[in-house]
Structures are given as C-alpha cells and as structure tokens.
C-alpha atoms as a PDB file:
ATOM      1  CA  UNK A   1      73.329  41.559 -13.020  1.00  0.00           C
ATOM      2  CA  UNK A   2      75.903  39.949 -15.108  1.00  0.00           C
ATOM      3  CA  UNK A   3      76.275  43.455 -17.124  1.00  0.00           C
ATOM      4  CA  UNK A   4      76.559  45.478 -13.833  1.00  0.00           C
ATOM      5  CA  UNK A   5      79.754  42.902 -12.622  1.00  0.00           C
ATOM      6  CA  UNK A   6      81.550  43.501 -16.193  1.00  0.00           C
ATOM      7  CA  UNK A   7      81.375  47.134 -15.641  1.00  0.00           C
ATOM      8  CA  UNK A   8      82.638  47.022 -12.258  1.00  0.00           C
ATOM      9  CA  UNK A   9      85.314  44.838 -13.004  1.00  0.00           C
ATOM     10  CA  UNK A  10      88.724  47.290 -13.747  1.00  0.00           C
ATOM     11  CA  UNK A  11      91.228  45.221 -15.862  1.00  0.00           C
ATOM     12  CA  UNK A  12      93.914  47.451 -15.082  1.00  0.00           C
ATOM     13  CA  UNK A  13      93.685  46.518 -10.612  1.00  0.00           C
ATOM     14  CA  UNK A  14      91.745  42.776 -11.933  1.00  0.00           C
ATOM     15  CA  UNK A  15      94.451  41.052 -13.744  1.00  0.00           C
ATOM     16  CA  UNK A  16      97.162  42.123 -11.776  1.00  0.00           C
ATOM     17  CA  UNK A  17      95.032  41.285  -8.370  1.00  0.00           C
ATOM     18  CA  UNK A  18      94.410  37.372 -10.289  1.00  0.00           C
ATOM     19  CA  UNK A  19      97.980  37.248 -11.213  1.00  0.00           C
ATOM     20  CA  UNK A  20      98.869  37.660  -7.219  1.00  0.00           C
ATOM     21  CA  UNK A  21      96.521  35.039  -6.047  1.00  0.00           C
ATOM     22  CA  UNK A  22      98.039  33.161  -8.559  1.00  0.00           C
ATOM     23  CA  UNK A  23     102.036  33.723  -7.324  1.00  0.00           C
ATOM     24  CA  UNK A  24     101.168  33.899  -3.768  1.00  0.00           C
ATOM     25  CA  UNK A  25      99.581  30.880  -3.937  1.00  0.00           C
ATOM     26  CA  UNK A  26     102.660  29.159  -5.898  1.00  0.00           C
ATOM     27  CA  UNK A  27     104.936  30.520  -3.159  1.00  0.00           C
ATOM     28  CA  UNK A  28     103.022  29.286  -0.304  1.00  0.00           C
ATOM     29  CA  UNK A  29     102.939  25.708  -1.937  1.00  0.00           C
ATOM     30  CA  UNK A  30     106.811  25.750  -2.321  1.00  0.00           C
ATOM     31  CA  UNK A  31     108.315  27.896   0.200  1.00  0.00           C
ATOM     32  CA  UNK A  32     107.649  27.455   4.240  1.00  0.00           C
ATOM     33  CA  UNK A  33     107.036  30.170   6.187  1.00  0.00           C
ATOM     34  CA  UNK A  34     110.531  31.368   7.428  1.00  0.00           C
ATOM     35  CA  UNK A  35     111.808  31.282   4.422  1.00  0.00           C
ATOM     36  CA  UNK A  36     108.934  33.602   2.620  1.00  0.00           C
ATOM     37  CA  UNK A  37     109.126  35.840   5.324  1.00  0.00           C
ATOM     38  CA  UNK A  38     112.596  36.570   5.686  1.00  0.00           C
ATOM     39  CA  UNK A  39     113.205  36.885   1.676  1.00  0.00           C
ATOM     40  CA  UNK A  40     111.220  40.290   2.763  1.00  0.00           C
ATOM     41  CA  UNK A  41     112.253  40.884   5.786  1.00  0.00           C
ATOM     42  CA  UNK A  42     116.228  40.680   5.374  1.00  0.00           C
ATOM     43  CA  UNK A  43     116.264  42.978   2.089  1.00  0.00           C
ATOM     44  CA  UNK A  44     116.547  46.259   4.260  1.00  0.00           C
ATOM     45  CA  UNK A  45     118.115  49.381   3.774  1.00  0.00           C
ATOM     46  CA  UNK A  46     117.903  52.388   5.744  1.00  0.00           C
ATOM     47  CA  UNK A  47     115.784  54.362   2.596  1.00  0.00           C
ATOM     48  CA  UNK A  48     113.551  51.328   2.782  1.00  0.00           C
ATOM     49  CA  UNK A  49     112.932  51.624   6.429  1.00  0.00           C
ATOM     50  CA  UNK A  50     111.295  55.186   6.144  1.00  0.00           C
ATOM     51  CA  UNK A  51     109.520  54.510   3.135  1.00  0.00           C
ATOM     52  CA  UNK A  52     107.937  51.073   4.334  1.00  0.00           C
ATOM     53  CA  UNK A  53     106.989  52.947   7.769  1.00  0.00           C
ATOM     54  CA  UNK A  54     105.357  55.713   5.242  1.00  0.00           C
ATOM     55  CA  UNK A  55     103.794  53.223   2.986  1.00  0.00           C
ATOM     56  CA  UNK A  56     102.183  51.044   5.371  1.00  0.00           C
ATOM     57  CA  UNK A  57     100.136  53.919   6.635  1.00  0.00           C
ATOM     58  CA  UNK A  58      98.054  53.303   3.333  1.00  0.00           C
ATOM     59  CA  UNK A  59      96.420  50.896   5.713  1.00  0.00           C
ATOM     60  CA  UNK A  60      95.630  52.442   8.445  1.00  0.00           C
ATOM     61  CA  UNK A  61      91.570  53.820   8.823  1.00  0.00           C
ATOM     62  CA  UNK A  62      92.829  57.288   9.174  1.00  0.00           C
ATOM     63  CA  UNK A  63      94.342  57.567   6.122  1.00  0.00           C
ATOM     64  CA  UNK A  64      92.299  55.808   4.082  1.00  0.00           C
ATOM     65  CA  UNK A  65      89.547  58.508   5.398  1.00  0.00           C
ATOM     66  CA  UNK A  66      91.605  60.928   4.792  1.00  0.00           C
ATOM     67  CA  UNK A  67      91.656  59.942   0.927  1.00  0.00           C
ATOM     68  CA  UNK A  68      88.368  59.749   1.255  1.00  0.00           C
ATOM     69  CA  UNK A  69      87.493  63.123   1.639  1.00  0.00           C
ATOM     70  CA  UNK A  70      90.231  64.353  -0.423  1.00  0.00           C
ATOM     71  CA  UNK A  71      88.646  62.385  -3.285  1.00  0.00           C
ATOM     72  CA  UNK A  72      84.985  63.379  -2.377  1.00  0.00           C
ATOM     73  CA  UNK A  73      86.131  67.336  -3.468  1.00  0.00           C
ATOM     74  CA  UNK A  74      86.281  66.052  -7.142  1.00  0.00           C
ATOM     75  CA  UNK A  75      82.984  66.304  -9.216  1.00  0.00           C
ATOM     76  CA  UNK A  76      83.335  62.607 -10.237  1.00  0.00           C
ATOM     77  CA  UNK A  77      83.674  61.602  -6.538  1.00  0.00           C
ATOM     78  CA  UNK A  78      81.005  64.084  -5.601  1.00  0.00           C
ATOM     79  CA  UNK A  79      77.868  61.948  -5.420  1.00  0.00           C
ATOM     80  CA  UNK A  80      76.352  59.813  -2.180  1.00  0.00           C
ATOM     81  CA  UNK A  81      77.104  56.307  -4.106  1.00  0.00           C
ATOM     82  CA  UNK A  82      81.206  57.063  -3.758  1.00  0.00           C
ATOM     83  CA  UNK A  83      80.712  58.266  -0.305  1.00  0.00           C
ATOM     84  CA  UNK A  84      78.698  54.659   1.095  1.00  0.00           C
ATOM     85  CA  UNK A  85      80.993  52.651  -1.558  1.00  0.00           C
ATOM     86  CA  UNK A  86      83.705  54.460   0.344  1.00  0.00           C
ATOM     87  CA  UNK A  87      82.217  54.126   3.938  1.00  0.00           C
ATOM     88  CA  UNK A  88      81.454  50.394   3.479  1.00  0.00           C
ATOM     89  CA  UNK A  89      84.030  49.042   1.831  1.00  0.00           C
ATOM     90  CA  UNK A  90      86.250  50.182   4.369  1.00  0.00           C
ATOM     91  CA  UNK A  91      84.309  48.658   7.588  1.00  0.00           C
ATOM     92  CA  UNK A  92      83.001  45.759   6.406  1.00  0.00           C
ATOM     93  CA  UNK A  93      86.239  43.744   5.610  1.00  0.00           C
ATOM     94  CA  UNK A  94      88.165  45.479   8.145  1.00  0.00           C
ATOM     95  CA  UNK A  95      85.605  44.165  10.493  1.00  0.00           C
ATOM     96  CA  UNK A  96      85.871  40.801   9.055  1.00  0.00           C
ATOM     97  CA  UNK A  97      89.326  40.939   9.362  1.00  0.00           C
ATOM     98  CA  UNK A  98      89.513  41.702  12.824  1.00  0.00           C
ATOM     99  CA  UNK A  99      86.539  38.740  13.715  1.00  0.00           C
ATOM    100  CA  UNK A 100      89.039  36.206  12.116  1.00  0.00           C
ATOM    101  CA  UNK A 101      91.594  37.678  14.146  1.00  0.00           C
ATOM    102  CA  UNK A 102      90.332  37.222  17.398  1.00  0.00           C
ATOM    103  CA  UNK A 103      89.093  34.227  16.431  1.00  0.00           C
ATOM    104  CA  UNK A 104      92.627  33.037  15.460  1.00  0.00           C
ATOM    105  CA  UNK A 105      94.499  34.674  17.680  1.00  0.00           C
ATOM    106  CA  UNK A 106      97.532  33.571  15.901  1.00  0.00           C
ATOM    107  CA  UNK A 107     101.672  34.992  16.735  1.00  0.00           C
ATOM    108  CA  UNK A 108     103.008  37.775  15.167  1.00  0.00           C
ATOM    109  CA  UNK A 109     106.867  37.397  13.779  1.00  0.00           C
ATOM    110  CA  UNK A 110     108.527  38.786  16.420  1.00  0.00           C
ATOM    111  CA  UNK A 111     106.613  36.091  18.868  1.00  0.00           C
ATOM    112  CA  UNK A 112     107.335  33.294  16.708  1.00  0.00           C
ATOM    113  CA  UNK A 113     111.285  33.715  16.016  1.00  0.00           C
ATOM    114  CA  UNK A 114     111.440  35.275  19.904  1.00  0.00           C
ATOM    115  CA  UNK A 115     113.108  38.330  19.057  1.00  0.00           C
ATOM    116  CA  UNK A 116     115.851  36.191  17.222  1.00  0.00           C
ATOM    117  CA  UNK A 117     118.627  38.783  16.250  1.00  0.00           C
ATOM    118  CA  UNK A 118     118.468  37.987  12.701  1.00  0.00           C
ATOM    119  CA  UNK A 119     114.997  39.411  12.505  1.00  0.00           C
ATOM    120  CA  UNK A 120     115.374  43.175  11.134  1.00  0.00           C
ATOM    121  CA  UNK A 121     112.908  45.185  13.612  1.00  0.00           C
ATOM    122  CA  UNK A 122     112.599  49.171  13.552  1.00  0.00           C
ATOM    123  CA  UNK A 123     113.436  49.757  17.013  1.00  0.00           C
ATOM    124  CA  UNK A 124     110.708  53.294  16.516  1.00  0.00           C
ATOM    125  CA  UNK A 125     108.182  50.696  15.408  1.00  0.00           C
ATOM    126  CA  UNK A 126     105.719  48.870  17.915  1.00  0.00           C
ATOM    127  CA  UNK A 127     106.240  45.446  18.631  1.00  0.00           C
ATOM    128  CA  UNK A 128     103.218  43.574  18.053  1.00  0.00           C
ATOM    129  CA  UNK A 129     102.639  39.876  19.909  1.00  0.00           C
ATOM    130  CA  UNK A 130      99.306  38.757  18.758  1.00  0.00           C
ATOM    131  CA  UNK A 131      96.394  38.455  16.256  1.00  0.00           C
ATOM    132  CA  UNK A 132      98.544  38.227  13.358  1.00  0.00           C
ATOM    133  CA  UNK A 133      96.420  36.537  10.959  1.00  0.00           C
ATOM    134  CA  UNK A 134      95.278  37.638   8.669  1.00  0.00           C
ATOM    135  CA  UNK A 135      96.541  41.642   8.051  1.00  0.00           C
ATOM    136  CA  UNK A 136      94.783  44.559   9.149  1.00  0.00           C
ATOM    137  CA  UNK A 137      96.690  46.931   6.824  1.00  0.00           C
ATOM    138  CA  UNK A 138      96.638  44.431   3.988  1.00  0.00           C
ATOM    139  CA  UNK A 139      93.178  43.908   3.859  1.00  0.00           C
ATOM    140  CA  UNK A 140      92.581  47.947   4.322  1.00  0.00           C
ATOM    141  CA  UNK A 141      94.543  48.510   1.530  1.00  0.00           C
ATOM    142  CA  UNK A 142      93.181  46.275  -0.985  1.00  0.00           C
ATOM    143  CA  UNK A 143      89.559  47.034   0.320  1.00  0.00           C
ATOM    144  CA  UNK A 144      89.675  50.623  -0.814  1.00  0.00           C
ATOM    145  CA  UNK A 145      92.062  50.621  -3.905  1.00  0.00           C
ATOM    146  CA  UNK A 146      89.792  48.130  -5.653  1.00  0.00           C
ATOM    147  CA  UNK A 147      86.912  49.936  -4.445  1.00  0.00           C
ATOM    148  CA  UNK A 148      88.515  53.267  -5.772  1.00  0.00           C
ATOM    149  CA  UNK A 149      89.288  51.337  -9.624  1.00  0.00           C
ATOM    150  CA  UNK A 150      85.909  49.734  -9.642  1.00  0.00           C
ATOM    151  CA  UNK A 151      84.296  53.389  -9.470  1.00  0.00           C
ATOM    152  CA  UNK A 152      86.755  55.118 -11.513  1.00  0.00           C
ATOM    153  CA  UNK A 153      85.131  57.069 -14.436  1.00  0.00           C
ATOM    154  CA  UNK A 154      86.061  55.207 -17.881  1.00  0.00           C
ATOM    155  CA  UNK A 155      88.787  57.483 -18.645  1.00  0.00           C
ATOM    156  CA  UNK A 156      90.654  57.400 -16.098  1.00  0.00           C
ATOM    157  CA  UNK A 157      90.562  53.393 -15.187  1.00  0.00           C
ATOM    158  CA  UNK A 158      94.234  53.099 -16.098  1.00  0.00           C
ATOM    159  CA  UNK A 159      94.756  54.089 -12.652  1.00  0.00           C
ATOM    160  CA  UNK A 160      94.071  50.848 -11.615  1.00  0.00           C
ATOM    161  CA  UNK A 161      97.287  49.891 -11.805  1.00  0.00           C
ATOM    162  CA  UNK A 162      99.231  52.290  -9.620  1.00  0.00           C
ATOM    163  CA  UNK A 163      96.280  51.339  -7.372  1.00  0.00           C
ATOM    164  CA  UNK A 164      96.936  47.968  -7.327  1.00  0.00           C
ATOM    165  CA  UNK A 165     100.805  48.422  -6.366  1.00  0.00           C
ATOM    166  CA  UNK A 166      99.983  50.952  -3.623  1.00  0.00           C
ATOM    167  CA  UNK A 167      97.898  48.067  -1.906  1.00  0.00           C
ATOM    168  CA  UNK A 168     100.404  45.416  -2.763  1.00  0.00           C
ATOM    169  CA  UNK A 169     103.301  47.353  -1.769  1.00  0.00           C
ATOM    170  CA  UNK A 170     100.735  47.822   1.870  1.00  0.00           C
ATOM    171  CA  UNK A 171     100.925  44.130   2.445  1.00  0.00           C
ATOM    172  CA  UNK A 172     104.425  44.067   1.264  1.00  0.00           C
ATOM    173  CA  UNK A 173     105.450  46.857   3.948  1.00  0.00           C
ATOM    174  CA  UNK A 174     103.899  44.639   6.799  1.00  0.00           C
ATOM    175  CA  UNK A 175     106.150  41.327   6.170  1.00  0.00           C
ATOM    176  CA  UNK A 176     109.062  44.136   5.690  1.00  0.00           C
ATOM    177  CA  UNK A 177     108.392  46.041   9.233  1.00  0.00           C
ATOM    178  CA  UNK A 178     108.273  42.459  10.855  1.00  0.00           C
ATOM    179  CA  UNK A 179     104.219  42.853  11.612  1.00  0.00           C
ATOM    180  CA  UNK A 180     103.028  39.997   9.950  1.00  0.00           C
ATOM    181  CA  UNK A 181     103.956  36.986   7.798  1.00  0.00           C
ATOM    182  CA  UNK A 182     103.543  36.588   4.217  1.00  0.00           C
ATOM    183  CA  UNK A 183     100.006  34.394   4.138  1.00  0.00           C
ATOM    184  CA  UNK A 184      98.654  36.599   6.615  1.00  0.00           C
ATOM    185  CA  UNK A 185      98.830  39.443   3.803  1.00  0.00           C
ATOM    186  CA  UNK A 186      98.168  37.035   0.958  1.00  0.00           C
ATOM    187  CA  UNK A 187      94.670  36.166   2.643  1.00  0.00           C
ATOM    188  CA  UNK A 188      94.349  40.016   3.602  1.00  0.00           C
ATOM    189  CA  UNK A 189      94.570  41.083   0.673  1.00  0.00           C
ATOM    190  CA  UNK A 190      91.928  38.624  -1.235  1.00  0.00           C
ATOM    191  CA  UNK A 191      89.207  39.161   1.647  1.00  0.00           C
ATOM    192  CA  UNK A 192      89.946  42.909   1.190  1.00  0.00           C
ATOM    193  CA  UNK A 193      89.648  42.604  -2.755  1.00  0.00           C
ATOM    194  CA  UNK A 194      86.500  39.953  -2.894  1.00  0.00           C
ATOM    195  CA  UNK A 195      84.692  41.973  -0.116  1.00  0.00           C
ATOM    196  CA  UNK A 196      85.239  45.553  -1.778  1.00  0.00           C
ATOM    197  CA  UNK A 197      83.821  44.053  -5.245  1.00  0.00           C
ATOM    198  CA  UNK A 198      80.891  42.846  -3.960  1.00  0.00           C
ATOM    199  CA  UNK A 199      80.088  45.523  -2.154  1.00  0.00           C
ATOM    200  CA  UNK A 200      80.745  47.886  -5.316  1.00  0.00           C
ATOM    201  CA  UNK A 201      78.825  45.431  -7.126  1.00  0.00           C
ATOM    202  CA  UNK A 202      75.728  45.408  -4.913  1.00  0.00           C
ATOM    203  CA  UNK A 203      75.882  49.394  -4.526  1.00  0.00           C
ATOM    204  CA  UNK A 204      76.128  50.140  -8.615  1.00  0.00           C
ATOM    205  CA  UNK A 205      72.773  47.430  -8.838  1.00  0.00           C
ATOM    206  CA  UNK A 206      70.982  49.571  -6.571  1.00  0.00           C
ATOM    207  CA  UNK A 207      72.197  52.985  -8.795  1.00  0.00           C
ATOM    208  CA  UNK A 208      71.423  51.227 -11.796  1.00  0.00           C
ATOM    209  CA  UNK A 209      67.951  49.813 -10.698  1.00  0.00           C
ATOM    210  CA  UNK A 210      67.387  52.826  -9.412  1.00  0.00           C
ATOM    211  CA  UNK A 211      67.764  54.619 -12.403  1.00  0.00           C
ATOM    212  CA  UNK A 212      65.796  52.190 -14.811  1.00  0.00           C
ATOM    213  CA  UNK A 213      62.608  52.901 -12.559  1.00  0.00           C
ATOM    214  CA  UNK A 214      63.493  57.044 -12.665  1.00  0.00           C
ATOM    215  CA  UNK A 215      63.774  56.183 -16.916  1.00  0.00           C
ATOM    216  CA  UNK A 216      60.451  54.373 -16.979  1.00  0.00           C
ATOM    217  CA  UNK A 217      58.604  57.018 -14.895  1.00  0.00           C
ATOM    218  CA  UNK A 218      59.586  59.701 -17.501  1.00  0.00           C
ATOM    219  CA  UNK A 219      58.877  57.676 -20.904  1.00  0.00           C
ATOM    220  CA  UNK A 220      55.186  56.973 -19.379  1.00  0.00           C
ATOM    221  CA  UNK A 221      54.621  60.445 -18.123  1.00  0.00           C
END
C-alpha cells in the first residue's frame, strides 16, 4: 500500500499544494478576515474582471465534465480507471462540500459587509447570500486537478504544476468575484485535495491488485 501512495503522489501539484496549507494557514493566524479578503478583493481591474469570471468556471461541474471527456479521447486517458477516478473524485467532495454547507449555513461577503460600497461586486455576477463555507468551486477545482496529476503518465507529470495554479487561481477567483472569503477556499481546497488522493489512491490499489492476481494466473498456467 505504501508503494501504491508514493506513486500516486505528483511532486510537481504535492509540494506546491503543502506549501499552500502551509501560507494559508500563516495568513489566517495573522490576518482577520476583512483584511484577507479585501487584499483580494480590492486589487481589480477591468482585464481581471473577465478573466476571474472565466477562470472560476474551472469549478463549476459542467466544465470540469467537459474536461473530462475531452481528456477521455486521449489513449492515456482512454481506460475505465480514468473515467471512475474522474467520476468520483468529482462527486464525492463536492458532495461533502455541500453537506458542510448546509450544515453551516454560514454568510457570504456580500451578507456580511451588507453591500458596503467598498466591496468590488460585478454587477453581471449573481449575488450570493448564503452557504458560504466552505467553496464549492474551490473544492471542485482542487478535486479534479490533483486527481488529473495523480494519474498523469510519468512523462508528462510536470503538468502538475500548471494544474496546481489553475485550481489555486479557482479559489483565488471566488474571494476576487466577492463569492466567498478566503478560509472558505483555504478549507475547499484541502477537502478537495485530501478527498481526490484518496480516492486515486484506493482506485490504483484495486488496478494494481487486480493486476497481481491476472500476473499470477498466467505464471501458473
């Protein structure tokens, strides 16, 4: 088992993904809440606004489904292991997500400062009220880019790392577009991460198991 965690473990989304926890966590010890959230929020600029409204569709089911498929026309993608990795890493946290959600039921931004002018708000954007913690997109994100760099042929695991930003800049987009605030993507984006793994890790055990038995069957035929 310990073999099968080292192999799904890509350096190139890992380190960068431990050096978050390890800055987010810093920041939420030493900054409050406002102040983390409108460091983000206040650096706007109309270029920014379409690309953060573009970029935090990474998030979103649809898209990520439409990757998906995308991906599934390559031969390395091509197999049923991608396609469940795929299918569960994508409901399983999301679902969690959403439990804690409704469980919380905490206030979004734009509840919390009460539509306070200094708040920067695309007027095209929907104003969300409630069930802010933690992020939907954030967790989305980070639940199929590690999935994708855990079962990324050897090659090609460099990748990783423009993974890793896409989800990051996801949870970034969200504190940016007023949606959420910073700890609700921090949190997002580790049950997204820890969830995917284990799921990637639990699906290669039952490929490589599988393929053990397959290996004995033919050396005692």
């Amino acid at each position: 088992m310990k073999t099968v965690i080292i192999n799904q473990l890509n350096p190139y989304f890992f380190i960068p993904f431990v050096l978050w926890c390890i800055a987010g966590a810093f920041l939420l010890w030493q900054f409050d809440t406002r102040t983390l959230f409108s460091f983000i929020n206040q650096h706007y600029h109309p270029f920014s606004d379409v690309a953060m409204v573009c970029i935090t569709r990474l998030g979103e089911g649809l898209t990520l489904v439409i990757i998906g498929l995308i991906l599934f026309y390559f031969k390395p993608f091509r197999n049923p292991w991608f396609f469940f990795a795929a299918i569960l890493s994508c409901l399983i946290p999301s679902l969690l997500t959403q439990l804690i959600k409704y469980q919380i039921g905490a206030s979004r931004p734009m509840v919390v400062y009460e539509n306070q002018p200094w708040v920067h708000h695309l007027k095209s954007w929907a104003l969300l009220h409630n069930n802010s913690f933690p992020s939907g997109h954030t967790t989305g994100a980070f639940s199929f880019f590690c999935m994708l760099a855990c079962v990324l042929p050897v090659r090609y695991r460099a990748w990783g790392l423009f993974l890793f930003f896409f989800a990051l800049a996801t949870g970034y987009s969200r504190v940016y577009l007023a949606a959420h605030f910073f700890a609700d993507v921090y949190v997002g984006s580790i049950i997204g991460t820890v969830v995917s793994f284990m799921i990637c890790v639990l699906i290669y055990y039952i490929r490589y198991r599988k393929q053990q038995k397959a290996d004995f069957s033919l050396q005692n035929d």
